[in-house]
N, C-alpha and C. Protein backbone atom coordinates (compact mmCIF):
# COMPACT_ATOMS: atom_id res chain seq x y z
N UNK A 1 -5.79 13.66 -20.64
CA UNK A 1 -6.46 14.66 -19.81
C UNK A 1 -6.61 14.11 -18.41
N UNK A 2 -6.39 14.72 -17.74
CA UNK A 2 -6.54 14.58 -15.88
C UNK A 2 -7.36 14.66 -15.34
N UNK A 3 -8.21 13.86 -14.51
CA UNK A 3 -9.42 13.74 -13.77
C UNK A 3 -9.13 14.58 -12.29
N UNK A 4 -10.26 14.23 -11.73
CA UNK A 4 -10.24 15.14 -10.45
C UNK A 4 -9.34 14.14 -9.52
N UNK A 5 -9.40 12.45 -9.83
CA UNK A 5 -8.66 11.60 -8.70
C UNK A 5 -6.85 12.14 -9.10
N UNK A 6 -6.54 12.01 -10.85
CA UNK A 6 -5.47 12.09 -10.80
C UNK A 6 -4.63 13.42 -10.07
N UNK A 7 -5.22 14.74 -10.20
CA UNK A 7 -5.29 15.79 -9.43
C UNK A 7 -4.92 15.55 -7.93
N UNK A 8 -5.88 14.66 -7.50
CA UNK A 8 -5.92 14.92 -5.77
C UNK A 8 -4.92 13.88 -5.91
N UNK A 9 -4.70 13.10 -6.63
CA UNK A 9 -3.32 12.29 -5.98
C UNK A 9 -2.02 12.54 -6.23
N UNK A 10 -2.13 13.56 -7.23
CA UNK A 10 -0.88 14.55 -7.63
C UNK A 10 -0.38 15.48 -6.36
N UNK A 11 -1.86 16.05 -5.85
CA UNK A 11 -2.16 16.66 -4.96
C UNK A 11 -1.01 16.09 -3.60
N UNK A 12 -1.80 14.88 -3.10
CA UNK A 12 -1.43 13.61 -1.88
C UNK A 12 0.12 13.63 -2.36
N UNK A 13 0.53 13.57 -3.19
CA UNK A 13 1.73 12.83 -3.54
C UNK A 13 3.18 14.15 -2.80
N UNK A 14 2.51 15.74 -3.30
CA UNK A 14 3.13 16.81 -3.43
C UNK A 14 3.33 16.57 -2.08
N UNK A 15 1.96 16.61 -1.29
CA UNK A 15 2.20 16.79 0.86
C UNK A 15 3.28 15.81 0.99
N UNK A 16 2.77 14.53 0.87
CA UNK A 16 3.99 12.97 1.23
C UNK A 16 5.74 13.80 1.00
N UNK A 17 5.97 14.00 -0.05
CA UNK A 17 6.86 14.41 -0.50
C UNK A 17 7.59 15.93 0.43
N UNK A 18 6.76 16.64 0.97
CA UNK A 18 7.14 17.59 1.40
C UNK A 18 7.19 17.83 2.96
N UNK A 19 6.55 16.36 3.26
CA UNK A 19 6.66 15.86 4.70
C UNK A 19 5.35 16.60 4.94
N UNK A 20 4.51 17.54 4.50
CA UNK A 20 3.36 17.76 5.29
C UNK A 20 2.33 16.53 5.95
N UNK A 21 1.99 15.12 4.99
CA UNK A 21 1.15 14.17 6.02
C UNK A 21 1.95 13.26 5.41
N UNK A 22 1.57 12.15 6.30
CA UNK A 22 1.71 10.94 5.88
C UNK A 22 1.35 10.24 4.62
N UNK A 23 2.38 9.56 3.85
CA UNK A 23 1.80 8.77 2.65
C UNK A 23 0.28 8.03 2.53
N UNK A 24 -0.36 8.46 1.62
CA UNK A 24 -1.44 7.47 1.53
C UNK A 24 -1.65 5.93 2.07
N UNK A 25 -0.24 5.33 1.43
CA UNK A 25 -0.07 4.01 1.83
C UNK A 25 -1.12 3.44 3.52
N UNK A 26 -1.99 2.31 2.90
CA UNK A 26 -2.13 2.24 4.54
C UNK A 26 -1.51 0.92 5.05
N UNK A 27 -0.13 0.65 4.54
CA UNK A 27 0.14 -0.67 5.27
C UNK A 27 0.58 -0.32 6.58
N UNK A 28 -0.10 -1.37 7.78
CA UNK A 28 0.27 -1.49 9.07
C UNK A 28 1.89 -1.30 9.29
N UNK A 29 2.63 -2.12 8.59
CA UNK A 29 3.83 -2.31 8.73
C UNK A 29 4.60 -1.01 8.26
N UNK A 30 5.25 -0.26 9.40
CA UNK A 30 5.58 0.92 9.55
C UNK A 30 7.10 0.84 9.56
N UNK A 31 7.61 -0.28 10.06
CA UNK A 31 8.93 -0.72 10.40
C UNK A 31 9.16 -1.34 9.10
N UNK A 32 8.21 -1.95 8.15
CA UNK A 32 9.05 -2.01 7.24
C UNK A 32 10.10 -1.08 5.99
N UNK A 33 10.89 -1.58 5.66
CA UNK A 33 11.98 -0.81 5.02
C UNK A 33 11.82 -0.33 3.74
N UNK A 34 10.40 -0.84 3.37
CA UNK A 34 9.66 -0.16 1.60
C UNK A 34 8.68 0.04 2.28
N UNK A 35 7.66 0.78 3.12
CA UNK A 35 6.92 1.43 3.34
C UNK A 35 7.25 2.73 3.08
N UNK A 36 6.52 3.51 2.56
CA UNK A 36 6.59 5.01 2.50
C UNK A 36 6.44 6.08 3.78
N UNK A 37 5.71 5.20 4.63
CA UNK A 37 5.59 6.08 6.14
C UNK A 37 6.43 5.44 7.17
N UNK A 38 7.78 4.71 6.58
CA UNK A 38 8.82 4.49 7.50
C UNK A 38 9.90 5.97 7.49
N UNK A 39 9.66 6.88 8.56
CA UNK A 39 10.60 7.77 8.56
C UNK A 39 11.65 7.98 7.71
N UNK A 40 12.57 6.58 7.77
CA UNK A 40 13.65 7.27 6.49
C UNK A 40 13.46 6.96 5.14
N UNK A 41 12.46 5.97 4.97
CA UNK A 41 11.75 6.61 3.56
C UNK A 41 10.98 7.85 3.48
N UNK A 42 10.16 8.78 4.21
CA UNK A 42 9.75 9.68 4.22
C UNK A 42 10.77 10.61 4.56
N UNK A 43 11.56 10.50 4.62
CA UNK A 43 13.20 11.53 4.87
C UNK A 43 13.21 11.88 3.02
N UNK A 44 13.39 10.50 2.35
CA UNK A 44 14.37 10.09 1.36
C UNK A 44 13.11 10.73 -0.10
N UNK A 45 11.72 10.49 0.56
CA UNK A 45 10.37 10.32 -0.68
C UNK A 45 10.37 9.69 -1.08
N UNK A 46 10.64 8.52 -0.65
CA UNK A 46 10.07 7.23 -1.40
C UNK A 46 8.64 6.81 -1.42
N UNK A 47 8.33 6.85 -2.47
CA UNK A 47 7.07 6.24 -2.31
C UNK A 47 6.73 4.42 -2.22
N UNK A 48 6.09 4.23 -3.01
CA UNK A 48 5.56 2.84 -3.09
C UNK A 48 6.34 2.12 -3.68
N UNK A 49 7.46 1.98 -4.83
CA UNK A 49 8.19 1.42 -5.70
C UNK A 49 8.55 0.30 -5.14
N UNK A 50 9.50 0.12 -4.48
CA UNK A 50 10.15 -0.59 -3.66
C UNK A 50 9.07 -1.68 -3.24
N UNK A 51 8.22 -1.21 -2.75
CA UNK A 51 6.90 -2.36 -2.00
C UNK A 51 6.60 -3.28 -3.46
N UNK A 52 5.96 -2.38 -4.46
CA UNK A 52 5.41 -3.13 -5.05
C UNK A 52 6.55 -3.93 -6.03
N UNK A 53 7.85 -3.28 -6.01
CA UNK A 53 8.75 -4.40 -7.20
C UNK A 53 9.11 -5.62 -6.17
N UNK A 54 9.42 -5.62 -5.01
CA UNK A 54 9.00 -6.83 -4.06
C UNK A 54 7.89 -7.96 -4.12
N UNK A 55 6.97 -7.20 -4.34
CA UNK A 55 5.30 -8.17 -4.23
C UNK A 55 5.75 -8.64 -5.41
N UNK A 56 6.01 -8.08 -6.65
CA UNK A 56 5.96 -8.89 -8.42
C UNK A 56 6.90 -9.91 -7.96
N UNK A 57 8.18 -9.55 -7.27
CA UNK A 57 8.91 -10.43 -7.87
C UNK A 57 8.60 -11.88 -6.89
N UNK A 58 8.32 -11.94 -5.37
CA UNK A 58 7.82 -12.57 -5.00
C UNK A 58 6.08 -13.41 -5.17
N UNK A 59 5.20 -13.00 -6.41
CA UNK A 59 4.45 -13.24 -6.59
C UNK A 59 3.56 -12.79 -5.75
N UNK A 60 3.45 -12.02 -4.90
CA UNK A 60 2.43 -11.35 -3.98
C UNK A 60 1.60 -9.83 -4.39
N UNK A 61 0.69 -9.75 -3.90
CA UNK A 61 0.25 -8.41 -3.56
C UNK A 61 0.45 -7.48 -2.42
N UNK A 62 0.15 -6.46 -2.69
CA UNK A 62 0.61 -5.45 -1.24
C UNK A 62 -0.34 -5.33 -0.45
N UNK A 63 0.04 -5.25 0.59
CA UNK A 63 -1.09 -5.50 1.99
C UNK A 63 -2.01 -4.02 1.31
N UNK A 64 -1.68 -2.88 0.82
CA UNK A 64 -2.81 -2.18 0.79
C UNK A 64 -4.27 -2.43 0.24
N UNK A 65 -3.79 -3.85 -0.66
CA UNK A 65 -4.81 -4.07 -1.52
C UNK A 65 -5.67 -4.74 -0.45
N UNK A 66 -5.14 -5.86 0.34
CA UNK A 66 -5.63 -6.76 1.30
C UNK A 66 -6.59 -4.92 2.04
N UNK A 67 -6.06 -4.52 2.73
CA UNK A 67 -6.42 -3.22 3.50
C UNK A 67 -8.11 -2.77 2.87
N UNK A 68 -7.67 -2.54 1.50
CA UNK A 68 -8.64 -1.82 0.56
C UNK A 68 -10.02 -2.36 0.67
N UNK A 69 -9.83 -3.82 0.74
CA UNK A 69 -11.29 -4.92 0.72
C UNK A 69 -11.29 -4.91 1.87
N UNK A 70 -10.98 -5.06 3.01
CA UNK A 70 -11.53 -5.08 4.39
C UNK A 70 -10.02 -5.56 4.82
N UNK A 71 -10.09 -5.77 6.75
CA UNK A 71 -9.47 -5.96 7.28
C UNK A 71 -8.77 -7.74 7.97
N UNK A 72 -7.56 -7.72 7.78
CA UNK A 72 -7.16 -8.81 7.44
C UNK A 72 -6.63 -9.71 9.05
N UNK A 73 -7.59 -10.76 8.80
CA UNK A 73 -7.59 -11.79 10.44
C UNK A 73 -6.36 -11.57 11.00
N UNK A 74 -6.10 -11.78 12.17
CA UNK A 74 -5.05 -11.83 13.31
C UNK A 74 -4.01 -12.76 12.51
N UNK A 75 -2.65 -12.84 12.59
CA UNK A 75 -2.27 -13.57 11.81
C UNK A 75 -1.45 -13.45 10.65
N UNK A 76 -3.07 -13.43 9.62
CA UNK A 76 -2.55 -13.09 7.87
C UNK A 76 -1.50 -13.43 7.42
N UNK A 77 -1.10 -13.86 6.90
CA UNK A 77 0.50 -13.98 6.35
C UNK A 77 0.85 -14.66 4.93
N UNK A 78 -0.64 -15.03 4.21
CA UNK A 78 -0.79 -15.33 2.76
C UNK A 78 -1.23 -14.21 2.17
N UNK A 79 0.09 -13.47 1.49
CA UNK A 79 -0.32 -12.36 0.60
C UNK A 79 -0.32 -12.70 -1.33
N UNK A 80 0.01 -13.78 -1.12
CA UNK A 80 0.25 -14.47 -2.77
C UNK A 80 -1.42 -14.13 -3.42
N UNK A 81 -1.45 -14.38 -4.58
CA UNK A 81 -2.74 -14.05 -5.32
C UNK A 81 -3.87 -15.02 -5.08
N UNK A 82 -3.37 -15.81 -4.74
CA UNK A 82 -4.46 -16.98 -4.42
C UNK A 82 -4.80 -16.83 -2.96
N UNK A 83 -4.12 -15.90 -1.61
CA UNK A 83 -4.58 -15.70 -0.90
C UNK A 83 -5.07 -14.48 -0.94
N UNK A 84 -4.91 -13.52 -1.77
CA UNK A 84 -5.87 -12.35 -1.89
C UNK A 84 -7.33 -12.67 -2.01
N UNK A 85 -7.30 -13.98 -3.11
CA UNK A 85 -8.99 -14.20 -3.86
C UNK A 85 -9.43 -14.56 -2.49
N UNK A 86 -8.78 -15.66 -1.40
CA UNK A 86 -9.93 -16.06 -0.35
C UNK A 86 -9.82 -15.07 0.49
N UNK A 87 -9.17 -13.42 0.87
CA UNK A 87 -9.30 -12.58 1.70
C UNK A 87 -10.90 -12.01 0.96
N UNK A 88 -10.94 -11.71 -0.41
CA UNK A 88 -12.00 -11.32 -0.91
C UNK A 88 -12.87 -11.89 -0.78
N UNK A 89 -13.12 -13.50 -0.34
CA UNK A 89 -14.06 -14.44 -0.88
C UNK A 89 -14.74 -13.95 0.41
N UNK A 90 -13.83 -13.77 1.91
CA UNK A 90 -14.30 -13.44 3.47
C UNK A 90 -15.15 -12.40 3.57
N UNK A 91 -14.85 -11.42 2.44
CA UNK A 91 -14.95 -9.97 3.15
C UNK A 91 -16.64 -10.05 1.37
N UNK A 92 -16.80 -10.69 0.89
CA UNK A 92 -17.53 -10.71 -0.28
C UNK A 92 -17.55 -10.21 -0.91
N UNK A 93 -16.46 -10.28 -1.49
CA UNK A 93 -16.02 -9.24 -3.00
C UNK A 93 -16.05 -10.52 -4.08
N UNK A 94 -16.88 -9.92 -4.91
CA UNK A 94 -16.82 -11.44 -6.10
C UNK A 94 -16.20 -10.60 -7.18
């Protein structure tokens, strides 16, 4: 059974897809080539796939998660899991 989030993101997913807004996604990186709000992925509808089979296979997380807990120092460039825990440890997420 479907909740009201799965709905509205069924919802989000339909606009992305139909070019009405921009993907949810909030990674900065716009130029990258698995972002969903890089134009010719939003040509194509791609969503997130691409980003996240990247992060597994490199052992990382996706900057949205970094995004989600707060905003990430000038810089940043440890997205591995062990630099997620000390982005959380900054922003005080236990």
């Amino acid at each position: 059974m479907a909740d009201n989030k799965d709905e509205q993101y069924q919802t989000e997913a339909q606009g992305c897809l139909a070019g009405a807004k921009p993907h949810f996604c909030s990674c900065r990186d716009v130029a990258c080539l698995l972002n969903p709000n890089n134009p010719k992925n939003r040509a194509k509808g791609r969503g997130c796939d691409g980003c996240i089979r990247k992060c597994l296979a490199q052992g990382e997380i996706p900057s949205c998660f970094f995004n989600e807990v707060g905003t990430t120092q000038e810089g940043w460039d440890d997205y591995t899991y062990a630099g997620f825990c000390r982005h959380c440890e900054i922003h005080g997420v236990e």
